[in-house]
C-alpha atoms as a PDB file:
ATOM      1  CA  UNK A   1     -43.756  12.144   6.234  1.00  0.00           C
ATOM      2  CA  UNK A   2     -43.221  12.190  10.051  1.00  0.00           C
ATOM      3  CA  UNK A   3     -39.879  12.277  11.770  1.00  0.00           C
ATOM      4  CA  UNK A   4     -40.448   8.715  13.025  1.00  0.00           C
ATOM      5  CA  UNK A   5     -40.954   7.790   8.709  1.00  0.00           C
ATOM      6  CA  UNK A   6     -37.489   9.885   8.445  1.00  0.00           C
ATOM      7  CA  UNK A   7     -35.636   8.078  11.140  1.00  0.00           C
ATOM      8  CA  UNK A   8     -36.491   4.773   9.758  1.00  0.00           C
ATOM      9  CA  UNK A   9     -35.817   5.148   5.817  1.00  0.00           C
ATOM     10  CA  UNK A  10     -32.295   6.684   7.528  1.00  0.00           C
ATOM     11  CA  UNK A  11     -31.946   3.368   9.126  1.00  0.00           C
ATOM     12  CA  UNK A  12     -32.261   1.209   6.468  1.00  0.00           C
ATOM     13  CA  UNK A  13     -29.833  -1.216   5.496  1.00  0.00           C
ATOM     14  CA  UNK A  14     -26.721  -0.048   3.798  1.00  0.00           C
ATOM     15  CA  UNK A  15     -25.556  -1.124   0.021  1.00  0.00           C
ATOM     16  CA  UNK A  16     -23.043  -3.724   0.205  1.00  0.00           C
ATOM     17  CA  UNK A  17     -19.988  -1.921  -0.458  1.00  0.00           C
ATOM     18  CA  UNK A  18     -18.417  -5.234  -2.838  1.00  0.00           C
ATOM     19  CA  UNK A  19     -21.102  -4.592  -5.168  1.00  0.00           C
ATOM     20  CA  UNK A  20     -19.908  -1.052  -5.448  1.00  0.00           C
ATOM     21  CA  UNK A  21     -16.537  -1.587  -5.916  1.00  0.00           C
ATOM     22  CA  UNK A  22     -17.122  -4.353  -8.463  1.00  0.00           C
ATOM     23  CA  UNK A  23     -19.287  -1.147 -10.260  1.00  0.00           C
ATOM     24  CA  UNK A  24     -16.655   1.402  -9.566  1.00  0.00           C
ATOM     25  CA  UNK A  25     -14.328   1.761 -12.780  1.00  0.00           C
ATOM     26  CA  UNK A  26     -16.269  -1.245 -14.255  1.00  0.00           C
ATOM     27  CA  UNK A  27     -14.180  -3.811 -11.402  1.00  0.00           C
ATOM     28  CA  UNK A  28     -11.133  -2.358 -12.212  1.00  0.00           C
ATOM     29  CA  UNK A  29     -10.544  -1.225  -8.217  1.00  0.00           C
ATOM     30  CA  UNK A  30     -12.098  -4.481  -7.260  1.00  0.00           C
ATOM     31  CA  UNK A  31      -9.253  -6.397  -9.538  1.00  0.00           C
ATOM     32  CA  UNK A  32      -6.259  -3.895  -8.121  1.00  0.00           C
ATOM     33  CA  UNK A  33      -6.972  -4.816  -4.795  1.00  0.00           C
ATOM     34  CA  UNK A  34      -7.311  -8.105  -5.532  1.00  0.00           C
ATOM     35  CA  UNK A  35      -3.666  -8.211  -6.492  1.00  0.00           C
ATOM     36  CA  UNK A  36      -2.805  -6.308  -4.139  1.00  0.00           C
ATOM     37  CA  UNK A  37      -3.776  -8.365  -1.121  1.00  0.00           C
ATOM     38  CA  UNK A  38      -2.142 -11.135  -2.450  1.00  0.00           C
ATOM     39  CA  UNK A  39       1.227  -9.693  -3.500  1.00  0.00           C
ATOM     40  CA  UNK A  40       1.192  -8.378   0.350  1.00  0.00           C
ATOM     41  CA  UNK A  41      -0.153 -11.799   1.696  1.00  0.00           C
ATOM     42  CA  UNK A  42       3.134 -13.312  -0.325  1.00  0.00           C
ATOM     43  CA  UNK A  43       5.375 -11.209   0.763  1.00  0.00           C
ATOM     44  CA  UNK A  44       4.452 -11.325   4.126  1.00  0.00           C
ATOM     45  CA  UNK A  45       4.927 -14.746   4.159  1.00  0.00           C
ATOM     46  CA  UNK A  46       7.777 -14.660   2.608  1.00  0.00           C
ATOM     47  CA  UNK A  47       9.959 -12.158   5.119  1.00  0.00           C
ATOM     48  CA  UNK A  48       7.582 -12.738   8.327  1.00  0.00           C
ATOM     49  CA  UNK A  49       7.007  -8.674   8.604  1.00  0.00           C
ATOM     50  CA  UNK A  50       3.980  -6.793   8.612  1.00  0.00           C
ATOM     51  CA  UNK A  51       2.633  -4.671   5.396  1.00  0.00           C
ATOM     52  CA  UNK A  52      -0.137  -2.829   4.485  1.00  0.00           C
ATOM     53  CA  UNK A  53      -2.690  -2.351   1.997  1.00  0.00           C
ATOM     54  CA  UNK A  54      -5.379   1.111   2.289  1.00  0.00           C
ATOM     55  CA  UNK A  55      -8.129   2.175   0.112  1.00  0.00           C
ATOM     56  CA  UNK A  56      -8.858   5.529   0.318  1.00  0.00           C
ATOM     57  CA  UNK A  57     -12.180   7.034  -1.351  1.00  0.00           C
ATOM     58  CA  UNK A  58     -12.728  10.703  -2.235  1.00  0.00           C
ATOM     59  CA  UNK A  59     -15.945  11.144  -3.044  1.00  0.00           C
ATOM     60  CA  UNK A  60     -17.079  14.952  -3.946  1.00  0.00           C
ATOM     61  CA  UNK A  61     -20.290  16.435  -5.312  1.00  0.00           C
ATOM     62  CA  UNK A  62     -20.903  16.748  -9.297  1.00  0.00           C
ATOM     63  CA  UNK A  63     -20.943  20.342  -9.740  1.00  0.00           C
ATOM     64  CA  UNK A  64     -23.507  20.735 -12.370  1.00  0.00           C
ATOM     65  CA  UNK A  65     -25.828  17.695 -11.458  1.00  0.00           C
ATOM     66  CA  UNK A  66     -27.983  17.842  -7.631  1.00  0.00           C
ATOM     67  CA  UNK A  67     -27.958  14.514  -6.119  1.00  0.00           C
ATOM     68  CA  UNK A  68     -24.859  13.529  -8.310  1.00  0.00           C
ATOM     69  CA  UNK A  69     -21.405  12.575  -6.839  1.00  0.00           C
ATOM     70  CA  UNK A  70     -17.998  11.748  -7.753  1.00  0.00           C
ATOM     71  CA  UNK A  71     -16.082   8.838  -6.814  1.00  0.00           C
ATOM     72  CA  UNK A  72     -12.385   8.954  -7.209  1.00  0.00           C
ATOM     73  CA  UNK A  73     -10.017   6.072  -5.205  1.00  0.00           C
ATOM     74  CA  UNK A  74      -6.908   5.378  -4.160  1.00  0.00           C
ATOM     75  CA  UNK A  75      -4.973   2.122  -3.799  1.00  0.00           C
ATOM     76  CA  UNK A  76      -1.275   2.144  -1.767  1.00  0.00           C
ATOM     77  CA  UNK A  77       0.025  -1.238  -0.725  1.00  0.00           C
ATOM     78  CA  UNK A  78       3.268  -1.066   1.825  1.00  0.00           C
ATOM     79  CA  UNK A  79       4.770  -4.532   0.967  1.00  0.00           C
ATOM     80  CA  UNK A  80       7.223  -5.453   3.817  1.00  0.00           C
ATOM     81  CA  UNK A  81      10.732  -5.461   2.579  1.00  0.00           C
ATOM     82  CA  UNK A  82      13.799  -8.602   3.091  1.00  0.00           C
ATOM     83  CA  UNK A  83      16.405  -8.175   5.307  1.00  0.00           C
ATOM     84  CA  UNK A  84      19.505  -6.344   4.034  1.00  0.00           C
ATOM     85  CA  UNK A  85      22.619  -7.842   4.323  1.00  0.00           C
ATOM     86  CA  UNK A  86      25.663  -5.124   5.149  1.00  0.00           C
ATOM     87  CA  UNK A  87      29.198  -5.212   4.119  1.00  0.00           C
ATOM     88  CA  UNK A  88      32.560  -4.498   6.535  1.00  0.00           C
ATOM     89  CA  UNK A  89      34.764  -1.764   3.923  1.00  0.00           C
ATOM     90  CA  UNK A  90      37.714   0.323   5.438  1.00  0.00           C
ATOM     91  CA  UNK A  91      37.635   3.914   4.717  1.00  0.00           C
ATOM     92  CA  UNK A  92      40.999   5.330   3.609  1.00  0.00           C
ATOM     93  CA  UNK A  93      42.483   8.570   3.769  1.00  0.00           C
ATOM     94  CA  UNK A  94      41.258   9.639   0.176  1.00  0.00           C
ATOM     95  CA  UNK A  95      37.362   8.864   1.023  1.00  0.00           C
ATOM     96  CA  UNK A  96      37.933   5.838  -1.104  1.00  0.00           C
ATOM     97  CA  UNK A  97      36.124   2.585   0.535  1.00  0.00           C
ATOM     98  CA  UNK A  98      37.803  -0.816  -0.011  1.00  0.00           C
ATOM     99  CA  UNK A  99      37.786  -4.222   1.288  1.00  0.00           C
ATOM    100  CA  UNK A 100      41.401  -4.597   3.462  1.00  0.00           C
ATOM    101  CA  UNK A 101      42.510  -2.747   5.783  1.00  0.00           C
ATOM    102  CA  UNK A 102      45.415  -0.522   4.999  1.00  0.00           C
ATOM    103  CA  UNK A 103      46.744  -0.474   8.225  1.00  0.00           C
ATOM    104  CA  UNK A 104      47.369  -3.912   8.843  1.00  0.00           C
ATOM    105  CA  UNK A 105      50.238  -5.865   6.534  1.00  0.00           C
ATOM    106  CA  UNK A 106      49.026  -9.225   4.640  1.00  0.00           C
ATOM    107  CA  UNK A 107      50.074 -11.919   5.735  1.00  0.00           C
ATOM    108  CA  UNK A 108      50.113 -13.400   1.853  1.00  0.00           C
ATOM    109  CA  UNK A 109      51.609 -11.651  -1.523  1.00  0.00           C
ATOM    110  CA  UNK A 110      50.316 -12.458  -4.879  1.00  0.00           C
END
């Protein structure tokens, strides 16, 4: 084989990367993502803020078998979050948080 054979079986078109992941864990990745893409899709329609979704692969060679690999993969989905709404509380002397101010009389009894 010449190094012109070499550079052109290196060339070659790659494997389409959805048929492995519908292989990998039998289409179990394939399925988590899946969901995944359109729980984030929802909610970032829902609160109008970015999120993200990364697959990570780690593949590592089989110890005990040349040529062999393994595949192990990782799915983390950063769904954007709703706004918060905050609450106004006066602190008192104590530490203790409650809703009136102590410092100012009512202008109503009970």
């Amino acid at each position: 084989m010449t190094d012109t054979d070499t550079q052109t079986e290196q060339k070659a078109e790659p494997r389409d990367f959805a048929a492995f992941l519908m292989e990998h864990r039998r289409g179990k990745s394939h399925t988590e993502l899946s969901e995944a893409l359109r729980d984030l899709v929802v909610a970032v329609e829902e609160t109008r803020k970015a999120g993200t979704l990364t697959y990570t692969l780690k593949i590592k060679p089989q110890e005990r078998t040349p040529g062999a690999v393994m595949v192990a993969d990782q799915i983390k989905c950063s769904l954007p979050e709703h706004e918060r709404s905050e609450s106004i509380f006066f602190a008192t002397e104590t530490g203790e948080l409650i809703r009136n101010d102590p410092r100012q009389t009512a202008l109503f009894t009970d």
